[in-house]
C-alpha atoms as a PDB file:
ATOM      1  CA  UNK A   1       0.000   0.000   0.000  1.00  0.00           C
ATOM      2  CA  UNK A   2       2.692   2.072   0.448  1.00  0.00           C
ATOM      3  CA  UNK A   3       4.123   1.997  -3.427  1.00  0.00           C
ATOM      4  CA  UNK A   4       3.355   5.358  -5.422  1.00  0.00           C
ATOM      5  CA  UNK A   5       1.173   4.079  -7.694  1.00  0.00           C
ATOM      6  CA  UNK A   6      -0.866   2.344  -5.360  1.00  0.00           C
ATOM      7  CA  UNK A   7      -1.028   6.105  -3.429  1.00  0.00           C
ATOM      8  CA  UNK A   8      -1.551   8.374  -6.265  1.00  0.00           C
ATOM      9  CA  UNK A   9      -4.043   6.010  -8.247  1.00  0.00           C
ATOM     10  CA  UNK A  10      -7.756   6.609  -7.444  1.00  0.00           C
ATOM     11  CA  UNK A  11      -9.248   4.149  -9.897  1.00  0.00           C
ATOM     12  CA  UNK A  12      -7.429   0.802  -9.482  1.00  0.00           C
ATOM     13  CA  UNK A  13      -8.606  -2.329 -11.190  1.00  0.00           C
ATOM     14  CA  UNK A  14      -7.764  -5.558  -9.811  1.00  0.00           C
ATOM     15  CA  UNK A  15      -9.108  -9.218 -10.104  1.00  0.00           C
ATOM     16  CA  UNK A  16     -10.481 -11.557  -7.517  1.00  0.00           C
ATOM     17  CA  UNK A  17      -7.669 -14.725  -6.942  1.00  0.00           C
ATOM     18  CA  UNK A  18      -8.876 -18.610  -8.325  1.00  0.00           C
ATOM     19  CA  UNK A  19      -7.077 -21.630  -9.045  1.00  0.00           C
ATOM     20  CA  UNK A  20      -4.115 -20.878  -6.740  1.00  0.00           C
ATOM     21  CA  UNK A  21      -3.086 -17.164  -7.144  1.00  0.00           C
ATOM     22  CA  UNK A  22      -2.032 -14.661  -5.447  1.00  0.00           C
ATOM     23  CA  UNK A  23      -4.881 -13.410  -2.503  1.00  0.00           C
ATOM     24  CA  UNK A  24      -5.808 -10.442  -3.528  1.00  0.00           C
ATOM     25  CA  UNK A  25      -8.890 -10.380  -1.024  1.00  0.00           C
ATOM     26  CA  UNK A  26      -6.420  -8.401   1.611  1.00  0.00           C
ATOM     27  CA  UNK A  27      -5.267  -5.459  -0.601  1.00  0.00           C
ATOM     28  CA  UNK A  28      -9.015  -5.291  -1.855  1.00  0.00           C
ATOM     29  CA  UNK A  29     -10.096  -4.205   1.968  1.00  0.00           C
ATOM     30  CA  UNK A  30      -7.275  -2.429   1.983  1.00  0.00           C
ATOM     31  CA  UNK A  31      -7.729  -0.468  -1.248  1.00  0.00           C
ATOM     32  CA  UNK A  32     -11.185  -0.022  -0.336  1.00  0.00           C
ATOM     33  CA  UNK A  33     -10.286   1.399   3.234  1.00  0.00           C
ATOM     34  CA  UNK A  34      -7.932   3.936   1.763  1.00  0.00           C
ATOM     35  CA  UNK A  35     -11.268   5.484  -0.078  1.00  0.00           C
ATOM     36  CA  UNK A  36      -9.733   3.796  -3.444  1.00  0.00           C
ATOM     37  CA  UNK A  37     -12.245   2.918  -6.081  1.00  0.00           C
ATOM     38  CA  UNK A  38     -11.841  -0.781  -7.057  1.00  0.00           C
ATOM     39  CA  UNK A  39     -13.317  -2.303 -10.422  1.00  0.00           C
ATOM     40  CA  UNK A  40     -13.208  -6.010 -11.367  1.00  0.00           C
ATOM     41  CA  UNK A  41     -13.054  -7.299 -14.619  1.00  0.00           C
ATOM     42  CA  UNK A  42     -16.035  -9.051 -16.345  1.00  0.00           C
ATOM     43  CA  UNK A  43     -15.866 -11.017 -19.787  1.00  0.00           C
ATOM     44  CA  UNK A  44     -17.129  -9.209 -22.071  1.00  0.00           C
ATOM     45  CA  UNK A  45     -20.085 -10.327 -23.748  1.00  0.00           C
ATOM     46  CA  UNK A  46     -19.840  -8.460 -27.085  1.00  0.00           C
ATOM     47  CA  UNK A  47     -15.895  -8.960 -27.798  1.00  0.00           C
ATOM     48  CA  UNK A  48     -14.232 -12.410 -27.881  1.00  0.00           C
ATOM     49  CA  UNK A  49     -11.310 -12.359 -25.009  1.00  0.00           C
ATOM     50  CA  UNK A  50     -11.887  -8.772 -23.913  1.00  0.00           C
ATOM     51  CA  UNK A  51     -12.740  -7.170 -20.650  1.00  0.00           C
ATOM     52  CA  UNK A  52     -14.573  -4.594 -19.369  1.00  0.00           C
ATOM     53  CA  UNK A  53     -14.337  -3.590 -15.410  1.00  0.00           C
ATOM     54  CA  UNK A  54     -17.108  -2.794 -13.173  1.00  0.00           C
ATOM     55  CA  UNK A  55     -16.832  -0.752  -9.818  1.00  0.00           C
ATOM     56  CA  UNK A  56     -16.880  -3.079  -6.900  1.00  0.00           C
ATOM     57  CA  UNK A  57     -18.057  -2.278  -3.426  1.00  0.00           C
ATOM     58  CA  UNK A  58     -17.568  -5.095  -0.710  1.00  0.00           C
ATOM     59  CA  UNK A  59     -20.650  -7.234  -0.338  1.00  0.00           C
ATOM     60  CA  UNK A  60     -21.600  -6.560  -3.768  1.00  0.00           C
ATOM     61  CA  UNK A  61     -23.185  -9.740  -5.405  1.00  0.00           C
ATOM     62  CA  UNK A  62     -21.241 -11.666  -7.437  1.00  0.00           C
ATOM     63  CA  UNK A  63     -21.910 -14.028 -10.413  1.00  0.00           C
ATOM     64  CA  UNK A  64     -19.308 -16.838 -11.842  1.00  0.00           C
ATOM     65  CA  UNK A  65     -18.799 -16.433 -15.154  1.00  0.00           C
ATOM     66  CA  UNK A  66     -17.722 -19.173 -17.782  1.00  0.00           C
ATOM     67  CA  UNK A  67     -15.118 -20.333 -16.106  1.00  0.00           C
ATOM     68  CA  UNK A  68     -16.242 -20.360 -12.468  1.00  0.00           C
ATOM     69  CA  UNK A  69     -15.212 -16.969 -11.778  1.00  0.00           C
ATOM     70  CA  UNK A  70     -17.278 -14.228  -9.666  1.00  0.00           C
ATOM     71  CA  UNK A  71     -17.797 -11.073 -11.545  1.00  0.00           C
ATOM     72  CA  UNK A  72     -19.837  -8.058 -10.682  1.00  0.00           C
ATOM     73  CA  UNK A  73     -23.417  -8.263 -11.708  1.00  0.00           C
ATOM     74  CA  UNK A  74     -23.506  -6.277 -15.265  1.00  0.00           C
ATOM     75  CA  UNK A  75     -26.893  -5.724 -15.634  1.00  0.00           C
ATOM     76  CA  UNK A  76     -26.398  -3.223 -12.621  1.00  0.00           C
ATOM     77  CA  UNK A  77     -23.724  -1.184 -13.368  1.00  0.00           C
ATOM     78  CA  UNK A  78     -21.576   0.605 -16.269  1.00  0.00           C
ATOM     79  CA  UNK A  79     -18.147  -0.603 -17.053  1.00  0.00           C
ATOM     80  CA  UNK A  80     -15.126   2.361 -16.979  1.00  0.00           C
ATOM     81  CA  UNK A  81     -13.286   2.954 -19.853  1.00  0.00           C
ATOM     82  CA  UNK A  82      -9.917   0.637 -19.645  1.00  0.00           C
ATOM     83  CA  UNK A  83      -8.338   4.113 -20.308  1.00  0.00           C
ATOM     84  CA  UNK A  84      -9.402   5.974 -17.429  1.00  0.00           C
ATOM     85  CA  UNK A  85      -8.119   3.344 -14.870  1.00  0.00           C
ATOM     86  CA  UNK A  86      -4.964   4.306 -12.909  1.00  0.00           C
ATOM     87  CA  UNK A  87      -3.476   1.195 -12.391  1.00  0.00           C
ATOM     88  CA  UNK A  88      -4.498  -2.445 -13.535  1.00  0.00           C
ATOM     89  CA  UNK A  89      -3.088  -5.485 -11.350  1.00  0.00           C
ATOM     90  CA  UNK A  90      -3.200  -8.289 -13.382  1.00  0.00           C
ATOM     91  CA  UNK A  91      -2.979 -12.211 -12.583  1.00  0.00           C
ATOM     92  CA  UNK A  92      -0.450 -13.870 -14.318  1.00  0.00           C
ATOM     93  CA  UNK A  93       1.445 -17.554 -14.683  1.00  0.00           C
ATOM     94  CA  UNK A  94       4.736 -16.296 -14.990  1.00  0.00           C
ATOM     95  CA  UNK A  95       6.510 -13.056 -15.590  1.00  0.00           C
ATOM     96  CA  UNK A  96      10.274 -11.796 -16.242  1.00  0.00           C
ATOM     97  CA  UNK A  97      12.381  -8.947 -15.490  1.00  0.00           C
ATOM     98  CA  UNK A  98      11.456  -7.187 -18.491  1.00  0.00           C
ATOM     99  CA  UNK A  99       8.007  -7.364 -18.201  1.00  0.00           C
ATOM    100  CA  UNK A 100       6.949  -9.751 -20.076  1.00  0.00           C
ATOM    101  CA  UNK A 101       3.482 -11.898 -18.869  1.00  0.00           C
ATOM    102  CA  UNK A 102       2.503 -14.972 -19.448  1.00  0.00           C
ATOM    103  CA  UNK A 103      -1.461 -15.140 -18.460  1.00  0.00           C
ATOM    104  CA  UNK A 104      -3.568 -17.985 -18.676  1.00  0.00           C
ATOM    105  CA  UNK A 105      -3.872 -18.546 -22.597  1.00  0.00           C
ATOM    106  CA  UNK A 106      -6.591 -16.337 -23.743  1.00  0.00           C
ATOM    107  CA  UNK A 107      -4.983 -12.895 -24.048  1.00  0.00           C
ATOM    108  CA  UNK A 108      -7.678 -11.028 -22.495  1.00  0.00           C
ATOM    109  CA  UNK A 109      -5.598  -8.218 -20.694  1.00  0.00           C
ATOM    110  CA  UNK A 110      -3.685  -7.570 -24.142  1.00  0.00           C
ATOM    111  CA  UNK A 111      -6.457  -7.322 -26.181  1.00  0.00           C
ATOM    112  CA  UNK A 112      -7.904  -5.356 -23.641  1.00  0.00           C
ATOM    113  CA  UNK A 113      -5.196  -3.005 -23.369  1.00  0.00           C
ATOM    114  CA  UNK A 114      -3.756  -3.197 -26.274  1.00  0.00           C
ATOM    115  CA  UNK A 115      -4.139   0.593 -26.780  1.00  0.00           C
ATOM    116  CA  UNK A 116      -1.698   1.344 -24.126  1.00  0.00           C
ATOM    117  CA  UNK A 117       1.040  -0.204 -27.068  1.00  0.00           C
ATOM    118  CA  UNK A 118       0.783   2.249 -29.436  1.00  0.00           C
ATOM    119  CA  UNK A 119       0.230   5.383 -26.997  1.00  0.00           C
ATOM    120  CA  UNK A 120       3.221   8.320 -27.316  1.00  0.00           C
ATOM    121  CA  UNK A 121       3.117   8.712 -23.328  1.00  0.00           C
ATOM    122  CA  UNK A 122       6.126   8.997 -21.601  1.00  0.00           C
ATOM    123  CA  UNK A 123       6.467   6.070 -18.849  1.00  0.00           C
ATOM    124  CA  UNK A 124       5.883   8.894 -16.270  1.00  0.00           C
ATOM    125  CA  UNK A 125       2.418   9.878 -17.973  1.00  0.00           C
ATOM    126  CA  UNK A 126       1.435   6.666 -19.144  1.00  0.00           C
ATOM    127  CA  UNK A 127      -2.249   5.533 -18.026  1.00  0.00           C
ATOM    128  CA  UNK A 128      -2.915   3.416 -16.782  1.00  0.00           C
ATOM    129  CA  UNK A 129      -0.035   1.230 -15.341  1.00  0.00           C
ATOM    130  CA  UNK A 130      -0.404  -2.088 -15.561  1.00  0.00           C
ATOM    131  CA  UNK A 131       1.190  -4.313 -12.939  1.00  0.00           C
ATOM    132  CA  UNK A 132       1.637  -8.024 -12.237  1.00  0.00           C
ATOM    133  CA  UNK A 133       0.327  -9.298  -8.665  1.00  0.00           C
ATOM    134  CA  UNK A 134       2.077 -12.882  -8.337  1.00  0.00           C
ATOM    135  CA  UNK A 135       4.412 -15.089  -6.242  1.00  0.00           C
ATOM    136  CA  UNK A 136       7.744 -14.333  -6.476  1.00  0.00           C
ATOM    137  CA  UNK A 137       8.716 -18.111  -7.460  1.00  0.00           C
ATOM    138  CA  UNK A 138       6.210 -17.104 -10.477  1.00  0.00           C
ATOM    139  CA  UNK A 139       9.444 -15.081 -11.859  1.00  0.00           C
ATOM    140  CA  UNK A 140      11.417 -16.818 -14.649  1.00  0.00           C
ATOM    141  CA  UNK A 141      14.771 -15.999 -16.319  1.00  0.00           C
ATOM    142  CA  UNK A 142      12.731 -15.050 -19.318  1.00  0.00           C
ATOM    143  CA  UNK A 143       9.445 -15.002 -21.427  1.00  0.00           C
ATOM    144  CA  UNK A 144       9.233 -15.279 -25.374  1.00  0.00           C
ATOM    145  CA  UNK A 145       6.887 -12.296 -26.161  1.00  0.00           C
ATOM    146  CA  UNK A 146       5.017 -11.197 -29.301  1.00  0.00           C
ATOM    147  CA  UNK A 147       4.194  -7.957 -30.804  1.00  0.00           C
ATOM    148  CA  UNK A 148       0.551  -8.211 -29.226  1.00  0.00           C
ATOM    149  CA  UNK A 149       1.649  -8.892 -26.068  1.00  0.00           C
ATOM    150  CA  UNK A 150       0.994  -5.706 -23.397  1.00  0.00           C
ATOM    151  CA  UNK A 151       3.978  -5.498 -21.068  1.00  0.00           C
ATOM    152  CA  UNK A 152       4.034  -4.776 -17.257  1.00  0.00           C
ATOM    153  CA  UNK A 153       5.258  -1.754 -15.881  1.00  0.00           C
ATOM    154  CA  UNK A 154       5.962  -3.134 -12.648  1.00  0.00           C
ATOM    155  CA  UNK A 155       5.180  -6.582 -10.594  1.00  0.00           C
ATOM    156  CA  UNK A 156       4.589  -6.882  -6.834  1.00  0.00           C
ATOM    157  CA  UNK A 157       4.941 -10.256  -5.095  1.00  0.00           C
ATOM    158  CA  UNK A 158       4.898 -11.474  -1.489  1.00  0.00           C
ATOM    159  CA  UNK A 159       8.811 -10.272  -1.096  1.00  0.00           C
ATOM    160  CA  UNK A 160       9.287  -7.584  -3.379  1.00  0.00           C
ATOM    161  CA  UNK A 161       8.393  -4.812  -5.817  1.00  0.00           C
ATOM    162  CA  UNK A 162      10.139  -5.413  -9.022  1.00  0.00           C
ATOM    163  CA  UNK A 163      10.361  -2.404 -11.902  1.00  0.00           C
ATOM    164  CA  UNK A 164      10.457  -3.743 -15.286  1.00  0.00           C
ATOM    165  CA  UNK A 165      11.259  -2.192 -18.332  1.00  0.00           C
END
């Protein structure tokens, strides 16, 4: 809680752990005690492998998508624009020093940032920043990447904050 962009970001998306990642159920109170708004990503229903992200609140209800996942109910709410979110923590497989994420197969985050590849923001100015949330034995020598692929700016794990890039 104490990194800068956790601090200076307002709108934060993050994801709700399964299948043996990271808890992120902690730094949700937390994020939610420091007056942060948190938004959880939801399949989107009229793009293949895209998401959208819907403002959570605790005790909101939750639905499990496709693949046994709880998302925020969409027929309540409006999704943010994946451009006005400060910072995204993603889940992720494996990562490497440079950035480079390996998800779970389906390429949802890069699709669904994949504008943040082509934008002429400094590092500094770039929005939003898009950070791994993993294990730190999840980090590997290195990752094969593809033009598609959406780097991380930065990674947090259990031991340390690592800056990529």
């Amino acid at each position: 809680m104490d990194h800068e962009w956790l601090e200076k970001s307002q709108h934060i998306a993050c994801f709700l752990d399964h299948d043996g990642e990271i808890s992120t159920g902690p730094l949700i109170k937390k994020l939610h005690a420091a007056g942060k708004s948190v938004y959880l990503p939801v399949l989107d229903p009229d793009k293949t492998n895209e998401l959208l992200f819907f403002l959570y609140q605790p005790n909101d209800p939750l639905i499990p998508n496709r693949f046994g996942i709880p998302e925020p109910d969409i027929t309540r709410l409006k999704p943010i624009s994946s451009e006005d979110l400060d910072l995204v923590l993603m889940p992720l497989v494996a990562f490497d020093e440079k950035g480079n994420r390996l998800g779970m197969g389906g390429g949802y985050y890069d699709r669904s940032f994949a504008f943040t590849l082509s934008t002429q923001q400094t590092k500094q100015d770039r929005k939003p920043c898009l950070a791994g949330v993993a294990y730190s034995f999840q980090q590997v020598d290195q990752l094969h990447s593809e033009s598609w692929d959406v780097p991380l700016e930065i990674v947090f794990t259990e031991l340390a904050v690592i800056n990529t890039q």
